[in-house]
PDB file of N, CA and C in Angstrom:
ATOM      1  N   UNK A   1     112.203  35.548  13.499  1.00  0.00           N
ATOM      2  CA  UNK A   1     113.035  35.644  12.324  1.00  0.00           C
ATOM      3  C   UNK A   1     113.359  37.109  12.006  1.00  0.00           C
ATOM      4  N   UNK A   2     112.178  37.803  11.983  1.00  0.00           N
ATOM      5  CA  UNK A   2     112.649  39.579  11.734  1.00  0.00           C
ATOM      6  C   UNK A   2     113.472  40.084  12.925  1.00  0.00           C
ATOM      7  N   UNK A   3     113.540  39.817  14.003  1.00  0.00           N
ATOM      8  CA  UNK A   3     114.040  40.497  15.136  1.00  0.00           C
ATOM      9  C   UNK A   3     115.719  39.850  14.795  1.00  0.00           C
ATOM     10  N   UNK A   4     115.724  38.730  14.295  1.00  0.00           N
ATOM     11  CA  UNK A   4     117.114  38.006  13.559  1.00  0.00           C
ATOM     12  C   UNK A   4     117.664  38.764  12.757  1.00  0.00           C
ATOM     13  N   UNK A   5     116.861  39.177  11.752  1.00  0.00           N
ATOM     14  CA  UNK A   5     117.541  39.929  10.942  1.00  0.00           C
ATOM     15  C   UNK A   5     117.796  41.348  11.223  1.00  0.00           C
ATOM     16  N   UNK A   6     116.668  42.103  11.815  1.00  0.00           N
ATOM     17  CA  UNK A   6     117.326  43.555  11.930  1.00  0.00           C
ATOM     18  C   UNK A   6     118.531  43.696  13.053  1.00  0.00           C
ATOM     19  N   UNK A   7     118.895  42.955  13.807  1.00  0.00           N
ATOM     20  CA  UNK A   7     119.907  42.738  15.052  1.00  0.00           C
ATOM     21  C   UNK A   7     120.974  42.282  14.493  1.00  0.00           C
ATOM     22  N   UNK A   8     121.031  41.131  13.342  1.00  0.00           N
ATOM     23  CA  UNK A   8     122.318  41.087  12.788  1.00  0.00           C
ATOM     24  C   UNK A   8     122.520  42.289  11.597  1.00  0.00           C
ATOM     25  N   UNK A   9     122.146  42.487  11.292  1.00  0.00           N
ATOM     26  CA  UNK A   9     122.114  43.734  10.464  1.00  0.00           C
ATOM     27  C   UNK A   9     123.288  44.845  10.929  1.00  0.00           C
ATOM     28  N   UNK A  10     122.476  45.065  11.702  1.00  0.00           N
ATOM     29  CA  UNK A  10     122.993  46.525  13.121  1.00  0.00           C
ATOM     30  C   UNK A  10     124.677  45.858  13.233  1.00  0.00           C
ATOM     31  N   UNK A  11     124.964  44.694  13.318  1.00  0.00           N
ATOM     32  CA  UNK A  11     125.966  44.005  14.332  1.00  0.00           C
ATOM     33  C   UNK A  11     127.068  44.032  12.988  1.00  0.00           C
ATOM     34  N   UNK A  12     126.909  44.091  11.424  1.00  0.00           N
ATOM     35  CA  UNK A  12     128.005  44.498  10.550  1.00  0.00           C
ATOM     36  C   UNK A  12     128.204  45.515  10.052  1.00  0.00           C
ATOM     37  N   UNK A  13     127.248  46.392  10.362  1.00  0.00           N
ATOM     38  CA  UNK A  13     127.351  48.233  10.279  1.00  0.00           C
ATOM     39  C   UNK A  13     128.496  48.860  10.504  1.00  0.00           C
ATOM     40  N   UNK A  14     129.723  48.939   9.831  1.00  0.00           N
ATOM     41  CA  UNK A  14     130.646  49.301   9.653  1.00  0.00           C
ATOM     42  C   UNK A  14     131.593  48.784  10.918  1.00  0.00           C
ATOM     43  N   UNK A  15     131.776  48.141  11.213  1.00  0.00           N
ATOM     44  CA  UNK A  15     132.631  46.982  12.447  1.00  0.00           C
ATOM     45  C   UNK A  15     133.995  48.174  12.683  1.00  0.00           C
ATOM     46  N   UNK A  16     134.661  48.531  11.977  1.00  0.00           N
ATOM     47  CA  UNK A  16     135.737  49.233  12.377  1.00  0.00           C
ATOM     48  C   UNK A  16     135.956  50.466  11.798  1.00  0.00           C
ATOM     49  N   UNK A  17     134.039  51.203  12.144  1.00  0.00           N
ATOM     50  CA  UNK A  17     134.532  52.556  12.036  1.00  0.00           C
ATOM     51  C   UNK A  17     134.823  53.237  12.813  1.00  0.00           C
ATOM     52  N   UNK A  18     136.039  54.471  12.817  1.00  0.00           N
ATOM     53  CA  UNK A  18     136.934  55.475  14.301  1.00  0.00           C
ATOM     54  C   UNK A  18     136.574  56.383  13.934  1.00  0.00           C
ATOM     55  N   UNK A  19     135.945  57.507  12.932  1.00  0.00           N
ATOM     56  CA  UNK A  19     135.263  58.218  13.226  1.00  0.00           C
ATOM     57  C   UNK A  19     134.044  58.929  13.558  1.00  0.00           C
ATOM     58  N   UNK A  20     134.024  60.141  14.557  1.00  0.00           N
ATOM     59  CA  UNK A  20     132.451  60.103  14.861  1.00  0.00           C
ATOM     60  C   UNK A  20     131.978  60.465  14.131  1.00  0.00           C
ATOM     61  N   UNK A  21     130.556  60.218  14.081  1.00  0.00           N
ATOM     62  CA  UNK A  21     129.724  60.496  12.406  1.00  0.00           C
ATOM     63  C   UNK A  21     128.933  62.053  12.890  1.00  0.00           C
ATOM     64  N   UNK A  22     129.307  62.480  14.178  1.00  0.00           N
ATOM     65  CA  UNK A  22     128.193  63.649  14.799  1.00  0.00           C
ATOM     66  C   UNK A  22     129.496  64.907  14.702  1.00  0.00           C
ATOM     67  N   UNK A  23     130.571  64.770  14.327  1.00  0.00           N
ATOM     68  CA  UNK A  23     132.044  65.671  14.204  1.00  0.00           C
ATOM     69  C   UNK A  23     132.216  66.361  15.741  1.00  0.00           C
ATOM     70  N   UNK A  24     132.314  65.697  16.613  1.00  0.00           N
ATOM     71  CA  UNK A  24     132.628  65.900  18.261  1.00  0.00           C
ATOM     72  C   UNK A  24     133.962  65.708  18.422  1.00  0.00           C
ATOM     73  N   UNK A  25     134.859  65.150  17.021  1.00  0.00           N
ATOM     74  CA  UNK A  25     136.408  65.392  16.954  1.00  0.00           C
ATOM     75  C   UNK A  25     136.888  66.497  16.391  1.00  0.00           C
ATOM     76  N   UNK A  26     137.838  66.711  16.908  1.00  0.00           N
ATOM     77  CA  UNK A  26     138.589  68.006  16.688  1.00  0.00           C
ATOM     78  C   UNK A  26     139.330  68.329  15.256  1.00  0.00           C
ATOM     79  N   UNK A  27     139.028  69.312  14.885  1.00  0.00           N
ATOM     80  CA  UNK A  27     139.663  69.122  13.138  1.00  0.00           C
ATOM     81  C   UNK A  27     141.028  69.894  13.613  1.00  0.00           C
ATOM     82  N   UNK A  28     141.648  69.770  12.264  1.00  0.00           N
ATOM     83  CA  UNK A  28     142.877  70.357  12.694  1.00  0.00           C
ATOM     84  C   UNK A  28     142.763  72.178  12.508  1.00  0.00           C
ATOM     85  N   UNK A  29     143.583  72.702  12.785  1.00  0.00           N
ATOM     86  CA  UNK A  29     143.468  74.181  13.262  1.00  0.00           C
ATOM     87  C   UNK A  29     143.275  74.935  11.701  1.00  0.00           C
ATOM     88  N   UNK A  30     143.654  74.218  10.678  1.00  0.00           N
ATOM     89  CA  UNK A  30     143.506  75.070   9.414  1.00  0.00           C
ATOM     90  C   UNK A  30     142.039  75.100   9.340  1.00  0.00           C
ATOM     91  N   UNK A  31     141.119  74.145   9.768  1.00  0.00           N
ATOM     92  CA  UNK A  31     139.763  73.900   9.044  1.00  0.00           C
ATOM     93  C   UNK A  31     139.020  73.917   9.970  1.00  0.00           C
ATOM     94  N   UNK A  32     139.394  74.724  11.314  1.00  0.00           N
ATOM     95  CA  UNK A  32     137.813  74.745  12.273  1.00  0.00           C
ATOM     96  C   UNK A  32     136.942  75.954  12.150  1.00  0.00           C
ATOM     97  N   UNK A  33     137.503  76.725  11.093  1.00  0.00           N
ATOM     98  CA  UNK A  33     136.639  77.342  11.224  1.00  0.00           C
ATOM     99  C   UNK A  33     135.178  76.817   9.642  1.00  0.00           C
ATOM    100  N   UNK A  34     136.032  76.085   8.925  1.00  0.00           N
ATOM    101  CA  UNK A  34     135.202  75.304   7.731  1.00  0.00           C
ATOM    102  C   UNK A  34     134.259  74.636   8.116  1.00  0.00           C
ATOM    103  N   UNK A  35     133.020  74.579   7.093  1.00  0.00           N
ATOM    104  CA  UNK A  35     131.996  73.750   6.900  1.00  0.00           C
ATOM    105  C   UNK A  35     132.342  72.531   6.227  1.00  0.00           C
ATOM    106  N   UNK A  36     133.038  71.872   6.258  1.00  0.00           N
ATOM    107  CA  UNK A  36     133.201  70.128   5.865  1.00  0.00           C
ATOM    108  C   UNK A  36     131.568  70.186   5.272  1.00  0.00           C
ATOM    109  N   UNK A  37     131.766  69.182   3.923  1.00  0.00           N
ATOM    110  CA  UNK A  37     130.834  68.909   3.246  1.00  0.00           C
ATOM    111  C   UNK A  37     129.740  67.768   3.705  1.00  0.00           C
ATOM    112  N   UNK A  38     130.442  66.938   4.566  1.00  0.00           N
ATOM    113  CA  UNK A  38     129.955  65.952   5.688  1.00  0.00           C
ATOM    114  C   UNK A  38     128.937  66.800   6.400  1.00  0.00           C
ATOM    115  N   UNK A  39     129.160  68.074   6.918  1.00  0.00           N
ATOM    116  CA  UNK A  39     128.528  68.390   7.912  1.00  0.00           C
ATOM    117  C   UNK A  39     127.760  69.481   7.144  1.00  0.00           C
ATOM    118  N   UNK A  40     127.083  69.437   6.038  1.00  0.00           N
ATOM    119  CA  UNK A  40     126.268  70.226   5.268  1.00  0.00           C
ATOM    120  C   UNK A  40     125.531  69.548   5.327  1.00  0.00           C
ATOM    121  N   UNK A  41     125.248  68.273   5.128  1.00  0.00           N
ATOM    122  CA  UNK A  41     124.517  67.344   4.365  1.00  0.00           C
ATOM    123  C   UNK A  41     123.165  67.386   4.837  1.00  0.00           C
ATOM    124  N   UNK A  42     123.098  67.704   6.547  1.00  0.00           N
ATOM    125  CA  UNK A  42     122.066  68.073   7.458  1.00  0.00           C
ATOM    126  C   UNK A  42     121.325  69.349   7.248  1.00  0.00           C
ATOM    127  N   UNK A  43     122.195  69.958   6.861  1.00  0.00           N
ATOM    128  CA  UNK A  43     121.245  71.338   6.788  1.00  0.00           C
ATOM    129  C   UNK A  43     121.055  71.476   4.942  1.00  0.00           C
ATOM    130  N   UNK A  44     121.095  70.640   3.976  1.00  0.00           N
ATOM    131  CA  UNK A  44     120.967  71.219   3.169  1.00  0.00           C
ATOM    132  C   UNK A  44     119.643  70.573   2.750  1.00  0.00           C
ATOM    133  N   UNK A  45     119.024  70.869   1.408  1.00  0.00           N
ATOM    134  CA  UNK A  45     117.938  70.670   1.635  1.00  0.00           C
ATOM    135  C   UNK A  45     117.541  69.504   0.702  1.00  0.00           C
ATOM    136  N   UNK A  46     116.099  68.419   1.106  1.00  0.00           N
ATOM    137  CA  UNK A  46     116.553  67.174   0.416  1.00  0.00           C
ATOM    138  C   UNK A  46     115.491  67.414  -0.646  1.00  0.00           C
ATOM    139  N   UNK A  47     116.421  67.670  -1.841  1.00  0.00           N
ATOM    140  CA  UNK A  47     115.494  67.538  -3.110  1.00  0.00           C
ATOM    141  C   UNK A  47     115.649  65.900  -3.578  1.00  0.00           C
ATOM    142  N   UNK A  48     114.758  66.361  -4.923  1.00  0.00           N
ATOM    143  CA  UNK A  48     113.972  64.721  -5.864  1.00  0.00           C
ATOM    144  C   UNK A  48     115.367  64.248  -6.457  1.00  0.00           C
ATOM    145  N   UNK A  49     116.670  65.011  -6.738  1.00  0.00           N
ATOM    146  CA  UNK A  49     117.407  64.699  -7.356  1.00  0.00           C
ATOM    147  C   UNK A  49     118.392  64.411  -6.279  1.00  0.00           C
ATOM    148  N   UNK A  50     118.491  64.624  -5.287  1.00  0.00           N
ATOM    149  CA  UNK A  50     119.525  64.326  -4.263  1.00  0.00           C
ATOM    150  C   UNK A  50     118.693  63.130  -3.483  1.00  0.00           C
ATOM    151  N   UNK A  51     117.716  62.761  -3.215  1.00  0.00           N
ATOM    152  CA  UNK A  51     116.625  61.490  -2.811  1.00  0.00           C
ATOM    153  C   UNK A  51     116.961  60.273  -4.235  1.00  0.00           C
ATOM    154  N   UNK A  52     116.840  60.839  -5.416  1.00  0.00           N
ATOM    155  CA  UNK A  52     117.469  59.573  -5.999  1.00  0.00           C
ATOM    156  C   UNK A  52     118.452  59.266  -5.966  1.00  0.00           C
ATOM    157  N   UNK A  53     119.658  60.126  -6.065  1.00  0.00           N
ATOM    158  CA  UNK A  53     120.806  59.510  -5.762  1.00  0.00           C
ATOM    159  C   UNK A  53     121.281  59.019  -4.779  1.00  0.00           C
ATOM    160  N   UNK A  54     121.117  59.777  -3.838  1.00  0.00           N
ATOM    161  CA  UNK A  54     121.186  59.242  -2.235  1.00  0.00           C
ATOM    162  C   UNK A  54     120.609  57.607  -2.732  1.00  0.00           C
ATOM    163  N   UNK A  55     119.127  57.434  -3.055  1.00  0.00           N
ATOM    164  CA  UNK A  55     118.283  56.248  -2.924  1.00  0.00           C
ATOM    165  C   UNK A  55     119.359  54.922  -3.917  1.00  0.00           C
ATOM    166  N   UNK A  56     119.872  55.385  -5.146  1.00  0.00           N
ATOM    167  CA  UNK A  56     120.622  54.596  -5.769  1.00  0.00           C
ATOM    168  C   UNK A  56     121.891  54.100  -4.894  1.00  0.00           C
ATOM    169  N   UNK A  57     122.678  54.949  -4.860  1.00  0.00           N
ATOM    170  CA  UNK A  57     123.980  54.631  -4.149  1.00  0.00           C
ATOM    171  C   UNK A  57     123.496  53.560  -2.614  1.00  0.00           C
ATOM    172  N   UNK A  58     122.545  53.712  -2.099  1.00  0.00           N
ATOM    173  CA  UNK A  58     122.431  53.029  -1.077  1.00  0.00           C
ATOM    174  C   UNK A  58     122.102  51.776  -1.408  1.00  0.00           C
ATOM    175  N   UNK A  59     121.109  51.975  -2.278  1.00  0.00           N
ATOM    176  CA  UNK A  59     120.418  50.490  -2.595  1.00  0.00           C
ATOM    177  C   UNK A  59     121.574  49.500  -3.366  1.00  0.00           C
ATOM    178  N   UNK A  60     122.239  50.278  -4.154  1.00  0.00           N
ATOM    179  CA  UNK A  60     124.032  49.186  -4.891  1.00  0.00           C
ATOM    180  C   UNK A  60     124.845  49.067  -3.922  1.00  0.00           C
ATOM    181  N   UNK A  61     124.850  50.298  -2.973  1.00  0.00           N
ATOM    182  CA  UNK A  61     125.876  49.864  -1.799  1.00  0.00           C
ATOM    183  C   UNK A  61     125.404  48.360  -1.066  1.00  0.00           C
ATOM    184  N   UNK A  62     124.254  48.511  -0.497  1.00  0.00           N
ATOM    185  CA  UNK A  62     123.971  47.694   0.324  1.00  0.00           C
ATOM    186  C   UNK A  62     124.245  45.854  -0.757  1.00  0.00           C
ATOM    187  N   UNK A  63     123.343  45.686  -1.620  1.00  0.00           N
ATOM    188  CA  UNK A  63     123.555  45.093  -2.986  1.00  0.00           C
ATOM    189  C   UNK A  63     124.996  44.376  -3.102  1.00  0.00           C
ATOM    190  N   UNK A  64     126.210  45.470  -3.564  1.00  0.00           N
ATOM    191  CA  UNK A  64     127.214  44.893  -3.415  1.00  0.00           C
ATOM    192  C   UNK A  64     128.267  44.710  -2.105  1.00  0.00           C
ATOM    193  N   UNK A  65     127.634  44.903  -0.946  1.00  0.00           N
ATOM    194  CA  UNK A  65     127.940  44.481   0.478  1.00  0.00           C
ATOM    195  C   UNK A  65     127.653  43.486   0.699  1.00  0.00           C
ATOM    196  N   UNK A  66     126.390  42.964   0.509  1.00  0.00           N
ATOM    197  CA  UNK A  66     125.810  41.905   0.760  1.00  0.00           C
ATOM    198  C   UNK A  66     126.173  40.741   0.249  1.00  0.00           C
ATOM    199  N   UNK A  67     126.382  40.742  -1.606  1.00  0.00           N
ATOM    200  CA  UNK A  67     127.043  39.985  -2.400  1.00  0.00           C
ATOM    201  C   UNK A  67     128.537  39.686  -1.993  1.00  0.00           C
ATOM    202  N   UNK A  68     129.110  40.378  -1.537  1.00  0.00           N
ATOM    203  CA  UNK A  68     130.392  40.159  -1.241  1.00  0.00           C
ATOM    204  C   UNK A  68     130.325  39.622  -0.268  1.00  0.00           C
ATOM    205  N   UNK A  69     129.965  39.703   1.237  1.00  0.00           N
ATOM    206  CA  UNK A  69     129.658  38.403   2.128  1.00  0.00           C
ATOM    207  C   UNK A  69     129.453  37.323   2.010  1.00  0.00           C
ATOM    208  N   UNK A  70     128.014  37.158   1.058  1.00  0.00           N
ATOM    209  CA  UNK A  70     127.426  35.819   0.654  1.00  0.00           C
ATOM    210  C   UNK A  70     128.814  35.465  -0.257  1.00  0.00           C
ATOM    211  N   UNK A  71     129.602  35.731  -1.265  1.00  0.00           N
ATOM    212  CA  UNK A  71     130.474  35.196  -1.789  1.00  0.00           C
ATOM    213  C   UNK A  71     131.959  35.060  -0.720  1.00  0.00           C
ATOM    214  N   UNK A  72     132.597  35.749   0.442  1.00  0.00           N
ATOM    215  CA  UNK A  72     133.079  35.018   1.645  1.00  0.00           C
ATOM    216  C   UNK A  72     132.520  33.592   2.453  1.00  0.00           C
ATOM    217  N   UNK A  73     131.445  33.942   2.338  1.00  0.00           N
ATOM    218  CA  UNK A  73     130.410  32.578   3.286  1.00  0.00           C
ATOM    219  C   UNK A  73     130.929  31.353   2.267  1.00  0.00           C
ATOM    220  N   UNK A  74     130.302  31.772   0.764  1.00  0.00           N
ATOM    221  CA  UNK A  74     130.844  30.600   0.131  1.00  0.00           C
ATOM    222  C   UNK A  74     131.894  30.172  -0.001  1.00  0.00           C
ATOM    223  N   UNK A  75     132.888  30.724  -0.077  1.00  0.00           N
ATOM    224  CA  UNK A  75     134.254  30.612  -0.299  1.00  0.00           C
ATOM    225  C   UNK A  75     135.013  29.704   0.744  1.00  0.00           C
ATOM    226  N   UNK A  76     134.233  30.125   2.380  1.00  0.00           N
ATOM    227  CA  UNK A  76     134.889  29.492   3.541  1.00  0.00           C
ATOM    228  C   UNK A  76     134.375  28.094   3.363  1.00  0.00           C
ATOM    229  N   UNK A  77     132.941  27.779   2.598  1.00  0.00           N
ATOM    230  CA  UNK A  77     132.451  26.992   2.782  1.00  0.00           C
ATOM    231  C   UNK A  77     133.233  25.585   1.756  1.00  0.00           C
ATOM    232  N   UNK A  78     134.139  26.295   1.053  1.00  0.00           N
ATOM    233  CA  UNK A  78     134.327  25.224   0.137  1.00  0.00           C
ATOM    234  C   UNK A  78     135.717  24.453   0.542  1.00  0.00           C
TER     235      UNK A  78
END
């Protein structure tokens, strides 16, 4: 049952995302020499106040991802 769930899990993890999340694409010529705020996020440093928010936003993200499926499932079902 757990090996069920963490495998489907993985398998709706953003289905049609095109960009790379590691920035191995090419920015355009105004901004290569910029730090994109995306690509701070690694080097900056993880405080108590950036761990809760980070921790909130994930936990409602996931929350209202989930809810919204289970309310598709139902919907097909009716």
């Amino acid at each position: 049952m757990l090996c069920f769930i963490f495998t489907s899990t993985a398998s709706f993890a953003q289905p049609t995302w095109t960009l790379d999340p590691f920035g191995k694409e090419k920015k355009p010529e105004k901004y290569e020499e910029k730090v994109l705020g995306s690509e701070k996020t690694a080097t900056k440093k993880f405080t108590p106040v950036r761990r809760f928010i980070q921790n909130n936003v994930t936990h409602y993200n996931y929350y209202f991802n989930a809810n919204n499926k289970i309310n598709e499932v139902i919907e097909r079902a009716k």
